[in-house]
Protein backbone atom coordinates (compact mmCIF):
# COMPACT_ATOMS: atom_id res chain seq x y z
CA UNK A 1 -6.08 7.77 -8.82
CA UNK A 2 -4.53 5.89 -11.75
CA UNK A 3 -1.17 4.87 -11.90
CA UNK A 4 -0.16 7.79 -14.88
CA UNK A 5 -1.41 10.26 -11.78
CA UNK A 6 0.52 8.21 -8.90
CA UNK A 7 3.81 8.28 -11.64
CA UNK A 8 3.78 11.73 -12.07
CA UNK A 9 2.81 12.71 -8.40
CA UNK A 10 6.00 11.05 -7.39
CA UNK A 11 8.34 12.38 -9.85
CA UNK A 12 6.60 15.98 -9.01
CA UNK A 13 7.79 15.41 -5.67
CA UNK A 14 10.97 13.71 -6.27
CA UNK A 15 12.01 17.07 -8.45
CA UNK A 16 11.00 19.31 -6.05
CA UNK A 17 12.58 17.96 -3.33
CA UNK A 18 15.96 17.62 -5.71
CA UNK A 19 14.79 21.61 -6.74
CA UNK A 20 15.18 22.29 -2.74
CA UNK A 21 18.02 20.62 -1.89
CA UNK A 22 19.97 22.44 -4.58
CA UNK A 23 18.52 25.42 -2.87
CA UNK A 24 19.37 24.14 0.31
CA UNK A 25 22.42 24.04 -0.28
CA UNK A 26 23.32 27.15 -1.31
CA UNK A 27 23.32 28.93 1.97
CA UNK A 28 19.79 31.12 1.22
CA UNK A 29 17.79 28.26 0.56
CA UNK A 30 17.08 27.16 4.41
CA UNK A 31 13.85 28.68 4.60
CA UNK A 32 12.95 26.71 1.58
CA UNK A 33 13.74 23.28 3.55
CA UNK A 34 11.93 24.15 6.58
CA UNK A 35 8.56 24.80 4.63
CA UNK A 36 9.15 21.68 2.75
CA UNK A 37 10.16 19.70 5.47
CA UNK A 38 6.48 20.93 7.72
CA UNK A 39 4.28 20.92 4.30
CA UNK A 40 5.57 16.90 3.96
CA UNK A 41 4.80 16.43 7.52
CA UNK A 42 1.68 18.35 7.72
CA UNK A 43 0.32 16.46 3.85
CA UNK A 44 1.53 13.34 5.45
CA UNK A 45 -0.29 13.55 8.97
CA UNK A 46 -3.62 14.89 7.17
CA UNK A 47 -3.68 11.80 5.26
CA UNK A 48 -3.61 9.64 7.85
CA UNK A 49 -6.18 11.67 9.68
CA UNK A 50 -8.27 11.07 6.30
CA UNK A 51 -7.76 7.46 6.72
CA UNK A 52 -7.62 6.64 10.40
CA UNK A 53 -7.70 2.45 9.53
CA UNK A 54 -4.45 2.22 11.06
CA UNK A 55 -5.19 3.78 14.41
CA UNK A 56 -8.31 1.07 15.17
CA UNK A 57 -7.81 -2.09 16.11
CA UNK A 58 -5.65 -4.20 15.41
CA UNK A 59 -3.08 -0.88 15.49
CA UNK A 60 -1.05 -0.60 12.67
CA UNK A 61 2.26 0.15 14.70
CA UNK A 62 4.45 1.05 11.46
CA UNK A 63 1.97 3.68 10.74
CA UNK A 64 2.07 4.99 14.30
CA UNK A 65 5.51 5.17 14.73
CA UNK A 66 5.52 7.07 10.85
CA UNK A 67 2.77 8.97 12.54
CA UNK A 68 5.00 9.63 15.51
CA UNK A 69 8.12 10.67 12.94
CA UNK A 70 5.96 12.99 11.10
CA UNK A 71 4.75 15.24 14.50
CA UNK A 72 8.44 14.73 15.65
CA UNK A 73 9.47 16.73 12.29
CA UNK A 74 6.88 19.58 12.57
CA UNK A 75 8.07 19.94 16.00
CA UNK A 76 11.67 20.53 14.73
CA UNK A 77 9.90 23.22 11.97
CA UNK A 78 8.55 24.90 14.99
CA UNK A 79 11.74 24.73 16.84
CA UNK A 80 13.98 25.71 13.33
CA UNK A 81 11.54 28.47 12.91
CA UNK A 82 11.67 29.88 16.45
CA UNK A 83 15.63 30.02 15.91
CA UNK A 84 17.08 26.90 18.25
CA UNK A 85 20.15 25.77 17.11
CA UNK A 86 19.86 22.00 17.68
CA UNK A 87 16.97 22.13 15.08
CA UNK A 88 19.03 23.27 12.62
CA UNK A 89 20.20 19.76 12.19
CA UNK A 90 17.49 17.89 12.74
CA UNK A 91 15.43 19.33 10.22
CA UNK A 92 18.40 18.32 7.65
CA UNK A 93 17.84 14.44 9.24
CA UNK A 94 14.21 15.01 8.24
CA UNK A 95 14.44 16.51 4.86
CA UNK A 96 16.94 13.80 4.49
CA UNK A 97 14.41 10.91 4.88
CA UNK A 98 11.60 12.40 3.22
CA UNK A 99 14.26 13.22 0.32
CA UNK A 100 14.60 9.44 0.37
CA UNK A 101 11.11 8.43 0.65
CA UNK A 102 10.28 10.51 -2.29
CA UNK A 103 13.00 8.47 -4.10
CA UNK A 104 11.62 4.48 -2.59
CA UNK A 105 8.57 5.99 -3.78
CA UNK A 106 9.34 7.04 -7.17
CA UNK A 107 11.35 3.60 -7.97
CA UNK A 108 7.74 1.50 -5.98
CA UNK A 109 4.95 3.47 -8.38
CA UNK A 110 7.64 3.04 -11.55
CA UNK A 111 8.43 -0.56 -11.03
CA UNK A 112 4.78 -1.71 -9.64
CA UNK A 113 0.93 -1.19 -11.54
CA UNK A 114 -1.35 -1.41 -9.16
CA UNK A 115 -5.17 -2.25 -10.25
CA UNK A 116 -6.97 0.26 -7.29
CA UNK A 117 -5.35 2.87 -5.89
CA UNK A 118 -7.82 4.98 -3.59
């Protein structure tokens, strides 16, 4: 992956999480943040199980605690999904922090070049 890919990954996601927050936020556009929400998770957890370094020895505890976060938000999907009301703020916490980590991760692959990605 070069760093023209990496740039426009992140603004791809950075607009689409901005495109589902505006739908978010106009009362119909709840289903849209739950499948966001559980495809970030899900992307997230597969690429970790596609690169499994951090789960050897010595354990990368960061990564298994944003591991940990990650199931904990599918979890709330599944609970949004199945119609329990605490989950219908929870999954607002999460959207809210990937929302965020699509933004640290716009201003990181914008500010940085990095010689080898992947």
């Amino acid at each position: 992956m070069s760093n023209g890919q990496l740039d426009l990954l992140v603004l791809v996601l950075l607009g689409l999480h901005l495109a589902v927050l505006a739908l978010g936020l106009m009362r119909r556009g709840r289903p849209a943040v739950l499948w966001l929400s559980g495809g970030d998770a899900a992307a997230a957890l597969a690429s970790l199980a596609f690169h499994p370094m951090a789960f050897r020895p010595p354990v990368d505890w960061p990564m298994v605690a944003f591991a940990a976060f990650e199931i904990a938000v599918l979890a709330v999907v599944v609970m949004a999904v199945r119609g329990v009301r605490a989950a219908n703020v929870a999954i607002w916490l999460a959207f809210t922090a990937h929302l965020v980590g699509s933004g640290l991760a716009v201003a990181f692959a914008l500010t940085f070049k990095i010689n080898r990605l992947f």
